[in-house]
C-alpha atoms as a PDB file:
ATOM      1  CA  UNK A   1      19.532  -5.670 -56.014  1.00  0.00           C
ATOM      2  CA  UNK A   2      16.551  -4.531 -58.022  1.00  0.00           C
ATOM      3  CA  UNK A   3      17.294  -5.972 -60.725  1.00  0.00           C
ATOM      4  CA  UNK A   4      17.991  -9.259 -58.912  1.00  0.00           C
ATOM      5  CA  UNK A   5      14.217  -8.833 -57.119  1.00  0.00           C
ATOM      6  CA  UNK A   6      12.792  -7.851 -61.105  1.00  0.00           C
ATOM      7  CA  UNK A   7      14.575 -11.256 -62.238  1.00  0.00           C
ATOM      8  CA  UNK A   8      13.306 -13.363 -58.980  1.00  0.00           C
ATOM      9  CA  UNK A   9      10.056 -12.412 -59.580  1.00  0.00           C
ATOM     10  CA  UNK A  10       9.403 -12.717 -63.291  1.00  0.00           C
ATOM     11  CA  UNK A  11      10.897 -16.186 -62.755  1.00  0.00           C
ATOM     12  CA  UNK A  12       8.927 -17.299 -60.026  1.00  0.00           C
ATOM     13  CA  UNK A  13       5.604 -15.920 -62.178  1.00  0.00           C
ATOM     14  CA  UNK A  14       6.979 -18.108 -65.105  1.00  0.00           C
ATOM     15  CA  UNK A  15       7.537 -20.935 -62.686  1.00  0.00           C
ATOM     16  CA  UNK A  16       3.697 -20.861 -61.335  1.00  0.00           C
ATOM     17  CA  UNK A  17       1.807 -19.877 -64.878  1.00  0.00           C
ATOM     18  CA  UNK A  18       3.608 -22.809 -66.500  1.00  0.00           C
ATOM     19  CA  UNK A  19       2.924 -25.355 -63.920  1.00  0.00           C
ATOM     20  CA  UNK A  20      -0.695 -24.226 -62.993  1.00  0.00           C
ATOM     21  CA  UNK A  21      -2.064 -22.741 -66.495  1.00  0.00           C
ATOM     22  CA  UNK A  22      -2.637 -26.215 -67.644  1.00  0.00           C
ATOM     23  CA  UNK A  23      -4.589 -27.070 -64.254  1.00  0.00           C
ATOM     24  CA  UNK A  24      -6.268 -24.558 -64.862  1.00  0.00           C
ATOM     25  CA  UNK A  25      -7.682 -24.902 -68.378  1.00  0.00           C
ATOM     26  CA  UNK A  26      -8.278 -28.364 -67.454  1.00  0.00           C
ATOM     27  CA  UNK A  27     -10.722 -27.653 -64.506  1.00  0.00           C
ATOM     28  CA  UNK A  28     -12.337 -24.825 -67.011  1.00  0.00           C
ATOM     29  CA  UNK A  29     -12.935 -27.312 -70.016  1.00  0.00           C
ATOM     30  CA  UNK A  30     -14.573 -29.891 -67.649  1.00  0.00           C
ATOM     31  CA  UNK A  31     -17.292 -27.951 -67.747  1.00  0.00           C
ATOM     32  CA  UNK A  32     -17.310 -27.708 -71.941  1.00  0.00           C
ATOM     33  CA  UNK A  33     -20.536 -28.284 -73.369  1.00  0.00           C
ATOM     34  CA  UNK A  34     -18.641 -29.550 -76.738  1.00  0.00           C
ATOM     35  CA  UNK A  35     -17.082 -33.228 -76.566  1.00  0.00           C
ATOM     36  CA  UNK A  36     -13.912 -31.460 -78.570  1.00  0.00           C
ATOM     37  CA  UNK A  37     -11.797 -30.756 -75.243  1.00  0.00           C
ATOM     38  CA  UNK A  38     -10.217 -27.777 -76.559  1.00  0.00           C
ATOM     39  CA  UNK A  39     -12.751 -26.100 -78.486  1.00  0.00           C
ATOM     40  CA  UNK A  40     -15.282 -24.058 -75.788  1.00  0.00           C
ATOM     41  CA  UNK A  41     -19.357 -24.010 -76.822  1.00  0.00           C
ATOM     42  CA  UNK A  42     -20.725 -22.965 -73.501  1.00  0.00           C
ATOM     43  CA  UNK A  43     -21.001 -24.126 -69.973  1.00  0.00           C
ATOM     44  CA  UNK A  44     -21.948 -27.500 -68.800  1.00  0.00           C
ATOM     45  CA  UNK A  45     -22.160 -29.971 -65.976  1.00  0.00           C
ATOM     46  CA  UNK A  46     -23.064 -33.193 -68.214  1.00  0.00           C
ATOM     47  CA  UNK A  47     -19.596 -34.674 -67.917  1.00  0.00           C
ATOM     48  CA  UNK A  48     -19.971 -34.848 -64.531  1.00  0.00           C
ATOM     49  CA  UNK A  49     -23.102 -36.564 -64.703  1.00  0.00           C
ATOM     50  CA  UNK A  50     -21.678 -39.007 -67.311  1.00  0.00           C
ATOM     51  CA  UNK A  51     -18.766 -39.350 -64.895  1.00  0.00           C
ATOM     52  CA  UNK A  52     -20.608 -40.844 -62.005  1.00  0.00           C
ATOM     53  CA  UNK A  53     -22.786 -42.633 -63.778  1.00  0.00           C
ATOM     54  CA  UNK A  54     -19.871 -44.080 -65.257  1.00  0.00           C
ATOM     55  CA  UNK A  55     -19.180 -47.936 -63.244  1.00  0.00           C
ATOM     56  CA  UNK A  56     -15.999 -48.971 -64.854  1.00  0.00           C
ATOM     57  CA  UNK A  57     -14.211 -45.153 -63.480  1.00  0.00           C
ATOM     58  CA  UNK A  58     -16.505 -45.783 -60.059  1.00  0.00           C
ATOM     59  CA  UNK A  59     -15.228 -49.001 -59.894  1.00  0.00           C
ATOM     60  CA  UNK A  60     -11.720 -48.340 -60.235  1.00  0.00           C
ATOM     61  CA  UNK A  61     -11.789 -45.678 -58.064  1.00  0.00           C
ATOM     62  CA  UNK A  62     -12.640 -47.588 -55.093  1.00  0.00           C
ATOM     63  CA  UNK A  63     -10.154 -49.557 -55.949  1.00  0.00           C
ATOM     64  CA  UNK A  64      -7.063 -47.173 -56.290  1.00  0.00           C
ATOM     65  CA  UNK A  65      -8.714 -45.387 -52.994  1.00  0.00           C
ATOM     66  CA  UNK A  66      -8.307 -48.855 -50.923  1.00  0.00           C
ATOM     67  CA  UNK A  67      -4.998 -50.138 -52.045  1.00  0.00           C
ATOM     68  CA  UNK A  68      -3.298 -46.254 -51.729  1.00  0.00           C
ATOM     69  CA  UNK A  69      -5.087 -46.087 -48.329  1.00  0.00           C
ATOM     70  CA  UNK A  70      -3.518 -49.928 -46.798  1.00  0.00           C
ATOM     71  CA  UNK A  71      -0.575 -49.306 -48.637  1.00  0.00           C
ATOM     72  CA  UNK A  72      -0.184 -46.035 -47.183  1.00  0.00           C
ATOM     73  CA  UNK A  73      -1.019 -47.011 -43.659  1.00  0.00           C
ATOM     74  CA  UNK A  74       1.286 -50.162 -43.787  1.00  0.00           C
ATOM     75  CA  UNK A  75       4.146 -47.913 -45.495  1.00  0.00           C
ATOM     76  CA  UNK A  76       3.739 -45.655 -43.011  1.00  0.00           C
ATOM     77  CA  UNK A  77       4.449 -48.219 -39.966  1.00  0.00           C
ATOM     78  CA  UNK A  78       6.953 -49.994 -41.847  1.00  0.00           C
ATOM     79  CA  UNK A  79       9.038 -47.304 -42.610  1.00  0.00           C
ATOM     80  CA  UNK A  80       8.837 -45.396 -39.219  1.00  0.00           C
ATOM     81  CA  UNK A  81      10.632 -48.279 -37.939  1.00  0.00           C
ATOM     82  CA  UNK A  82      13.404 -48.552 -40.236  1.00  0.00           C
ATOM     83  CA  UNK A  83      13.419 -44.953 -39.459  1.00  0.00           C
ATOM     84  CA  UNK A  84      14.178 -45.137 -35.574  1.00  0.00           C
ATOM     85  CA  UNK A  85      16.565 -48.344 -36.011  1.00  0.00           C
ATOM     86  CA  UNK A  86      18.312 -46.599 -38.555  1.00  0.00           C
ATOM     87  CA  UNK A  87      18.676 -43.461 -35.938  1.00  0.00           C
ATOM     88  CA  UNK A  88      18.572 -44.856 -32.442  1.00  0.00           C
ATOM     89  CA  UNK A  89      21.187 -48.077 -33.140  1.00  0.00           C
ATOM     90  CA  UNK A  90      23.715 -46.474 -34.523  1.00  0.00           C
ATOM     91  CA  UNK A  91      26.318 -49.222 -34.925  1.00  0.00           C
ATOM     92  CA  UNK A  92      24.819 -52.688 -36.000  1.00  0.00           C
ATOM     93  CA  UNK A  93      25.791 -55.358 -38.353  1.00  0.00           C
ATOM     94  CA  UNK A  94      24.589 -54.689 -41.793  1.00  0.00           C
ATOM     95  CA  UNK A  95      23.188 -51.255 -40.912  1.00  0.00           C
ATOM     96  CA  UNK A  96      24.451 -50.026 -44.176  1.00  0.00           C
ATOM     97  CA  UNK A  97      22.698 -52.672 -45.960  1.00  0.00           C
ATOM     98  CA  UNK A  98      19.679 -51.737 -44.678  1.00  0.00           C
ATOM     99  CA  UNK A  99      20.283 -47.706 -45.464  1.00  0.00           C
ATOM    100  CA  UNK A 100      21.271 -49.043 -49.062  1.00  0.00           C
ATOM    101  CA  UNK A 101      17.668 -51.434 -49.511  1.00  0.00           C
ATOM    102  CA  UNK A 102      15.752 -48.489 -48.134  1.00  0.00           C
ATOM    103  CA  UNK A 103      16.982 -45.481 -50.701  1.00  0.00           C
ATOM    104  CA  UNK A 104      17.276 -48.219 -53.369  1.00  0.00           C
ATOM    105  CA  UNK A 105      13.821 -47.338 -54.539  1.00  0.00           C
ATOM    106  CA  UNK A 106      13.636 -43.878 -54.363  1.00  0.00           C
ATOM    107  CA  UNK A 107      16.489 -43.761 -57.480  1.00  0.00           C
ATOM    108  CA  UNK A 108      15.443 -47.468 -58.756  1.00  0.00           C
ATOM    109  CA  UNK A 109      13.358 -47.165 -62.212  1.00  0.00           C
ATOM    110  CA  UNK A 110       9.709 -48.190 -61.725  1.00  0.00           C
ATOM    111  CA  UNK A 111      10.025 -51.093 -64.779  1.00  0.00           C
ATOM    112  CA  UNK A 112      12.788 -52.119 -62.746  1.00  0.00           C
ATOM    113  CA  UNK A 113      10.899 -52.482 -59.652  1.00  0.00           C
ATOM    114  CA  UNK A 114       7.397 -53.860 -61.169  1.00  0.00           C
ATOM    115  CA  UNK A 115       8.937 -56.612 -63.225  1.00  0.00           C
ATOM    116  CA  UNK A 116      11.243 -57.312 -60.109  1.00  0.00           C
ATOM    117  CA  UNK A 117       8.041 -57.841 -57.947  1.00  0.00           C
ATOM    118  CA  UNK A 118       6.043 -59.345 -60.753  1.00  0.00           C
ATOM    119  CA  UNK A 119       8.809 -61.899 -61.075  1.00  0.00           C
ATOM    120  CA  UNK A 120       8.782 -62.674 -57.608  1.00  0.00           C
ATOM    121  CA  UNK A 121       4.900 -63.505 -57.245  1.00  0.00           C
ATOM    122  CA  UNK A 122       5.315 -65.730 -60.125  1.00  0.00           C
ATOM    123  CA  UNK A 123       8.112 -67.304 -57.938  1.00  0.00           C
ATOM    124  CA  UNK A 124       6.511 -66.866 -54.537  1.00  0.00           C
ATOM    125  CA  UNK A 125       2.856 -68.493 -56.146  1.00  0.00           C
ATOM    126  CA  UNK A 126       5.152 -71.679 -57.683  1.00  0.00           C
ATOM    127  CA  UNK A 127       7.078 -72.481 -54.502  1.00  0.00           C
ATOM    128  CA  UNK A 128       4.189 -71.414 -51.906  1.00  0.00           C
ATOM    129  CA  UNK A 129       1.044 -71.071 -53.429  1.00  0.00           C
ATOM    130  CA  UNK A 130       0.741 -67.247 -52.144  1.00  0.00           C
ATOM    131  CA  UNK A 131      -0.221 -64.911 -53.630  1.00  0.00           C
ATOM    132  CA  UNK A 132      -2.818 -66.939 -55.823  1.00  0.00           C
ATOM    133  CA  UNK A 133      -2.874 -65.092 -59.321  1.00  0.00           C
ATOM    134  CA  UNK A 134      -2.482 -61.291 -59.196  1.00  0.00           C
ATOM    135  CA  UNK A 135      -4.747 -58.901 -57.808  1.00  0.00           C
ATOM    136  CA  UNK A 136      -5.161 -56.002 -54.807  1.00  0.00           C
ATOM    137  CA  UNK A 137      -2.843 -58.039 -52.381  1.00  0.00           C
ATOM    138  CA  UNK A 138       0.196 -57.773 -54.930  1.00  0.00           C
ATOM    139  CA  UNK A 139      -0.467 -54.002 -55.705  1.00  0.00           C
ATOM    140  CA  UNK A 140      -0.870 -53.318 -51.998  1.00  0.00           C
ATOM    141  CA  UNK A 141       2.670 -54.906 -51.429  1.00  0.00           C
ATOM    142  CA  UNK A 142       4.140 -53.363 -54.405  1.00  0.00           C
ATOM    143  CA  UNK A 143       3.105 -49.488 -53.160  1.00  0.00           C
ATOM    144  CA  UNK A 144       4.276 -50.774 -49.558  1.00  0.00           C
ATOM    145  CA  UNK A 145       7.546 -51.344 -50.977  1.00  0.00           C
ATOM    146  CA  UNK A 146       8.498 -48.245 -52.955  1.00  0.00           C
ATOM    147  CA  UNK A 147       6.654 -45.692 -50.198  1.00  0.00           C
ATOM    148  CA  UNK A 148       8.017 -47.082 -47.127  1.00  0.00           C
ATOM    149  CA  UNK A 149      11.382 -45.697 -48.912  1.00  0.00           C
ATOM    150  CA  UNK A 150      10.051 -42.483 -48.558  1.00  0.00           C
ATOM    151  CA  UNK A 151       8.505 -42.774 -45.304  1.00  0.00           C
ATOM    152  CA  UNK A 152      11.401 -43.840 -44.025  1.00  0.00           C
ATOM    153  CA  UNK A 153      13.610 -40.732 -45.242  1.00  0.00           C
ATOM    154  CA  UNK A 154      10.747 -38.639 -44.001  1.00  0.00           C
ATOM    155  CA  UNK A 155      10.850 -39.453 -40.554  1.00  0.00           C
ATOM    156  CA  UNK A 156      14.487 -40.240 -40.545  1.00  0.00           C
ATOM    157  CA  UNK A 157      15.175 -36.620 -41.256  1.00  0.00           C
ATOM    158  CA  UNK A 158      12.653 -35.590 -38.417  1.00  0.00           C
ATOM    159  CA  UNK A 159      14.192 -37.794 -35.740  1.00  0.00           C
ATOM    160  CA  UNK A 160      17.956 -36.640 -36.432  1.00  0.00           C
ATOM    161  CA  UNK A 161      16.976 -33.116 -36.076  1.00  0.00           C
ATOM    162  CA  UNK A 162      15.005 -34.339 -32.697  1.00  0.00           C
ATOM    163  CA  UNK A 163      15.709 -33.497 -29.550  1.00  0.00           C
ATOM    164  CA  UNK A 164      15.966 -36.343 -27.298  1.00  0.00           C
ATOM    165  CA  UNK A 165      16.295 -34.518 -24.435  1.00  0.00           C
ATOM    166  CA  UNK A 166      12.927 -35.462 -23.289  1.00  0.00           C
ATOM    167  CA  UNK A 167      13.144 -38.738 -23.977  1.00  0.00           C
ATOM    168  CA  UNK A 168      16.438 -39.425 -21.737  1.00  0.00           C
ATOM    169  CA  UNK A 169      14.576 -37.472 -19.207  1.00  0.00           C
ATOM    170  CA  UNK A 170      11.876 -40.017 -19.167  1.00  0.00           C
ATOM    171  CA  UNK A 171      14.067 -42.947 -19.383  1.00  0.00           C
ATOM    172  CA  UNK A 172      15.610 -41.175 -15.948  1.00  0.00           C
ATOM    173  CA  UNK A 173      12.534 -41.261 -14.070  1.00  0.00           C
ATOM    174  CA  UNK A 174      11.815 -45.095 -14.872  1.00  0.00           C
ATOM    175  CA  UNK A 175       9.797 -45.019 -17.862  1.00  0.00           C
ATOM    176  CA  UNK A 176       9.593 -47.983 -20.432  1.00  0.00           C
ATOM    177  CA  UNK A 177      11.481 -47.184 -23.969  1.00  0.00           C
ATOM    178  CA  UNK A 178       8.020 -48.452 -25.516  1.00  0.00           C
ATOM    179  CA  UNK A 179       5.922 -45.863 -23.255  1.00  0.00           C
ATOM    180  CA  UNK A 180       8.327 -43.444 -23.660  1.00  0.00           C
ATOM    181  CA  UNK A 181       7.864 -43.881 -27.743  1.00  0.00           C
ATOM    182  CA  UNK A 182       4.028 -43.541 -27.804  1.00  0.00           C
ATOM    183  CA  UNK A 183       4.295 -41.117 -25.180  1.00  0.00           C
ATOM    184  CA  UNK A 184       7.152 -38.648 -25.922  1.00  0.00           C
ATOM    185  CA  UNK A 185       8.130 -39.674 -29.383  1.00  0.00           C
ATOM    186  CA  UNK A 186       5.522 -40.896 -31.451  1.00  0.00           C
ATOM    187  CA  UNK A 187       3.532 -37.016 -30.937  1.00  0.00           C
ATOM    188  CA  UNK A 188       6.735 -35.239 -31.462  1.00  0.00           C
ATOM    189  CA  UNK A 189       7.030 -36.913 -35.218  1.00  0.00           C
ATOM    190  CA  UNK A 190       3.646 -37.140 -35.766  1.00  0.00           C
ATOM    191  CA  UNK A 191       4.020 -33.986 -38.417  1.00  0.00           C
ATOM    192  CA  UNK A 192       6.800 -36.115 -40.372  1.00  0.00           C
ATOM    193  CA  UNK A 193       4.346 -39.460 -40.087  1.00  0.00           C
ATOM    194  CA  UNK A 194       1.406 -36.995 -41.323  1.00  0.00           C
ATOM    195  CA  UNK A 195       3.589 -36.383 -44.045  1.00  0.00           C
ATOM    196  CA  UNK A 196       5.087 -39.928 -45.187  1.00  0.00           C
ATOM    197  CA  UNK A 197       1.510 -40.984 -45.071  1.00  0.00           C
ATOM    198  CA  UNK A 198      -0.185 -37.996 -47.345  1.00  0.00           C
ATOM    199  CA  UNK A 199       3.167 -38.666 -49.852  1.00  0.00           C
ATOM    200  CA  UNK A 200       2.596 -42.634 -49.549  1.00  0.00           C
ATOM    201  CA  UNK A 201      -1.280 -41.904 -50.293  1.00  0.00           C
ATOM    202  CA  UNK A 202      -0.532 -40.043 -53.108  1.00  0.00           C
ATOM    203  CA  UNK A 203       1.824 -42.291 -55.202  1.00  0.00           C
ATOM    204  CA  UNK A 204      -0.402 -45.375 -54.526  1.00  0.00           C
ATOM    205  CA  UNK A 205      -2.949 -43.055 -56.422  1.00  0.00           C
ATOM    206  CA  UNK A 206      -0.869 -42.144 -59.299  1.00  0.00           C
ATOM    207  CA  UNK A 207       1.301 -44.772 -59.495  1.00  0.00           C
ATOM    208  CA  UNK A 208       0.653 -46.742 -63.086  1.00  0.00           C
ATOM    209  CA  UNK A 209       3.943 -48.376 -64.215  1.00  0.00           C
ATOM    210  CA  UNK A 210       4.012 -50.641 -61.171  1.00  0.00           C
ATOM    211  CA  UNK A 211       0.595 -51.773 -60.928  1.00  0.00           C
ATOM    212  CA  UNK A 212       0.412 -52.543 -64.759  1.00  0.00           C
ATOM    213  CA  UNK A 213       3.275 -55.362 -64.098  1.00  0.00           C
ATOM    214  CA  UNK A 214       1.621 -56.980 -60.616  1.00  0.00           C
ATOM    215  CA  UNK A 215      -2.025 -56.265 -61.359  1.00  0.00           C
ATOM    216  CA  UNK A 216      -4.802 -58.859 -62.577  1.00  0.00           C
ATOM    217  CA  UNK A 217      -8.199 -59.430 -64.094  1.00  0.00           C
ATOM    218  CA  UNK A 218     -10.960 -57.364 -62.199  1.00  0.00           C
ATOM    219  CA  UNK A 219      -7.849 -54.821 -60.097  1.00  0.00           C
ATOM    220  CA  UNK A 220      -8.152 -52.156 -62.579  1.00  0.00           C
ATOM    221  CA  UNK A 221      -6.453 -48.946 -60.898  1.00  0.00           C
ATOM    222  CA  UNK A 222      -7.607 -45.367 -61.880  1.00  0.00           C
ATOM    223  CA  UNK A 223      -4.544 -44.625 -63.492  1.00  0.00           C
ATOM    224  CA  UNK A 224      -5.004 -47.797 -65.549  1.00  0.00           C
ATOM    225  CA  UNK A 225      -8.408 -47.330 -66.822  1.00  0.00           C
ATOM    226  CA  UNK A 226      -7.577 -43.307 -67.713  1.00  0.00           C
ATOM    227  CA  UNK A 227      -4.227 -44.608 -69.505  1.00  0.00           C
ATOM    228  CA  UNK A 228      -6.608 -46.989 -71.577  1.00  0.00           C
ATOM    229  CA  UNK A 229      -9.434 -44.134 -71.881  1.00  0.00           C
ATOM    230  CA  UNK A 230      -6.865 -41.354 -73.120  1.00  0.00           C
ATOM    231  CA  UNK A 231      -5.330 -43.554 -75.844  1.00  0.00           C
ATOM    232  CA  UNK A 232      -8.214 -43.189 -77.465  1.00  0.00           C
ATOM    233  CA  UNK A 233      -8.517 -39.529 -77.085  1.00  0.00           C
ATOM    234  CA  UNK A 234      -8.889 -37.262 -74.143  1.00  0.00           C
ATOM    235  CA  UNK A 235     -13.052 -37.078 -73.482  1.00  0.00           C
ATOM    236  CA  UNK A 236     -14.645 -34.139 -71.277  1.00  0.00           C
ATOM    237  CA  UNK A 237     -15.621 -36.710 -68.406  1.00  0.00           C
ATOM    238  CA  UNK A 238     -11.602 -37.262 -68.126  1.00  0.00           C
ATOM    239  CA  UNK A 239     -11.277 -33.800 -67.246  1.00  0.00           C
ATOM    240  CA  UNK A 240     -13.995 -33.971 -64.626  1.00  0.00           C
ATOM    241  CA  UNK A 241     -12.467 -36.802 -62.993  1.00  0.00           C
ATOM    242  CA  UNK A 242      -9.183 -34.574 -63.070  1.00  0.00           C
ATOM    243  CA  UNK A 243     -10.859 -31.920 -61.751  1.00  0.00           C
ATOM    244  CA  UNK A 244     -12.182 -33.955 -58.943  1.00  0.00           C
ATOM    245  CA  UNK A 245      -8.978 -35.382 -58.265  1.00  0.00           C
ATOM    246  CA  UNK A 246      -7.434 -32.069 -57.646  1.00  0.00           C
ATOM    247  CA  UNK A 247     -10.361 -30.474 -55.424  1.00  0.00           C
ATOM    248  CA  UNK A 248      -9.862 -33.390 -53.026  1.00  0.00           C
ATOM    249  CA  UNK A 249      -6.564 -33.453 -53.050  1.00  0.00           C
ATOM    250  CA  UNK A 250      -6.117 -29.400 -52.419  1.00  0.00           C
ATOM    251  CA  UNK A 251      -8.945 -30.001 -49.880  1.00  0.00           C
ATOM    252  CA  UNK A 252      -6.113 -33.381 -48.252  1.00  0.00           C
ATOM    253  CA  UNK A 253      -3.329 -30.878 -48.281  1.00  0.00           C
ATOM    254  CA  UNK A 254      -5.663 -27.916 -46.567  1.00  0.00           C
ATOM    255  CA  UNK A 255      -6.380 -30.109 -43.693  1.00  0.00           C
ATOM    256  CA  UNK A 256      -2.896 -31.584 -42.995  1.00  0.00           C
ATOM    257  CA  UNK A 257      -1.169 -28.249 -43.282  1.00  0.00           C
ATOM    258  CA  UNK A 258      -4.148 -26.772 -40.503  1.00  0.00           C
ATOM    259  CA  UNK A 259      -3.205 -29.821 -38.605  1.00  0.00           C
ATOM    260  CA  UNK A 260       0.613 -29.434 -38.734  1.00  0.00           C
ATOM    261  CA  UNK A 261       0.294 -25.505 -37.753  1.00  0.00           C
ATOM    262  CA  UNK A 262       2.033 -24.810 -34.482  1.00  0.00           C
ATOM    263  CA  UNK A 263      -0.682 -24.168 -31.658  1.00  0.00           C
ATOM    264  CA  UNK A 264      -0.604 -21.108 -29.833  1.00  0.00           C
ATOM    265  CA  UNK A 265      -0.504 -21.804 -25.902  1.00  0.00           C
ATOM    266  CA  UNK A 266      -2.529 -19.430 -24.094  1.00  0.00           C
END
């Protein structure tokens, strides 16, 4: 058994040092003095300065913070109710269909599924004129279609362990099936809709394969511009704008976990 515990732990500290030592030593040489990223000359905060002075990473920063933050938000609806029609009608016509379209992305390469979508724009703009040219409506639809997929397992695995107990109780006393959703439901899956929408947020961020096929002139994401930026060579102000990246989204993850935290009833 000891030896088991040694083994455990030595692997777990592995684990941890190798993914976190290179967070780490990023967030450190973001404050480098020298432009040479991995060569240290003292402590600065220039890089930061350069960084939001810089309009092209503001810019696209917006942008990647409005289309992950529809995209979420619409992924997040869509996919809670493919969810609860996936759980609550158990026998339909082409249910299995439906189970198939939804996991399809989840195992479907992301070429695949940007030249897919990029091919049907082109086809969509041809036969009705919509969407005219690409731009932040076709990357909005593109992360709605690849994180609903994971909304929907999300909350599909929260409903079946669910008990619905409460919910035939309600039905029993004469409630509506829609108030007894936003009433009884909706808060008991809120935790799983917390999470589909944090997960949804977070590939619309960091998603670059996808939006390089159904993006345009002027809808530059973040990933995009760094992509183009590290090609020539990792600079200091990348590492800021990593560093940034990571406070807010360890400060995202701090708040939903406080959130999700069982309250004590006095």
């Amino acid at each position: 058994m000891k030896k088991n515990s040694w083994f455990i732990t030595i692997a777990t500290i592995l684990g941890f040092a190798f993914l976190y030592i290179p967070i780490i030593s990023l967030i450190i040489f973001s404050f480098n003095e020298s432009k040479l990223v991995t060569v240290w000359s003292g402590f600065s905060t220039k890089w930061y300065g350069k960084l939001l002075s810089d309009p092209q990473i503001l810019g696209a920063a917006w942008i990647s913070l409005k289309i992950a933050f529809v995209s979420a938000s619409l992924a997040m609806v869509l996919g809670t109710l493919a969810a609860f029609v996936l759980v609550r009608f158990r026998k339909f016509h082409g249910k299995n269909l439906l189970s198939g379209m939804i996991t399809a992305p989840l195992v479907m390469p992301d070429v695949i599924i940007g030249l897919s979508l990029l091919l049907l724009f082109i086809s969509m703009e041809s036969i009705f004129g919509w969407p005219a040219g690409r731009g932040l409506t076709t990357i909005i639809i593109a992360h709605t279609t690849f994180s609903m997929a994971y909304v929907a397992i999300v909350v599909q695995s929260r409903m079946i362990d669910m008990d619905g107990g409460l919910e035939e109780a309600a039905l029993d006393l004469g409630a509506k099936p829609v108030r007894v959703f936003f009433d009884i439901t909706l808060p008991m899956i809120s935790p799983a809709l917390v999470s589909g929408w944090l997960l949804s947020f977070t590939l619309s961020l960091d998603d670059l394969v996808i939006a390089s096929f159904v993006s345009g002139p002027g809808a530059s994401t973040l990933p995009m511009v760094i992509f183009s930026k590290v090609r020539l060579g990792v600079s200091p102000d990348i590492n800021a704008l990593a560093t940034i990246i990571i406070v807010i989204v360890a400060i995202g993850v701090v708040i939903a976990s406080m959130q999700m935290k069982p309250r004590k009833t006095s």
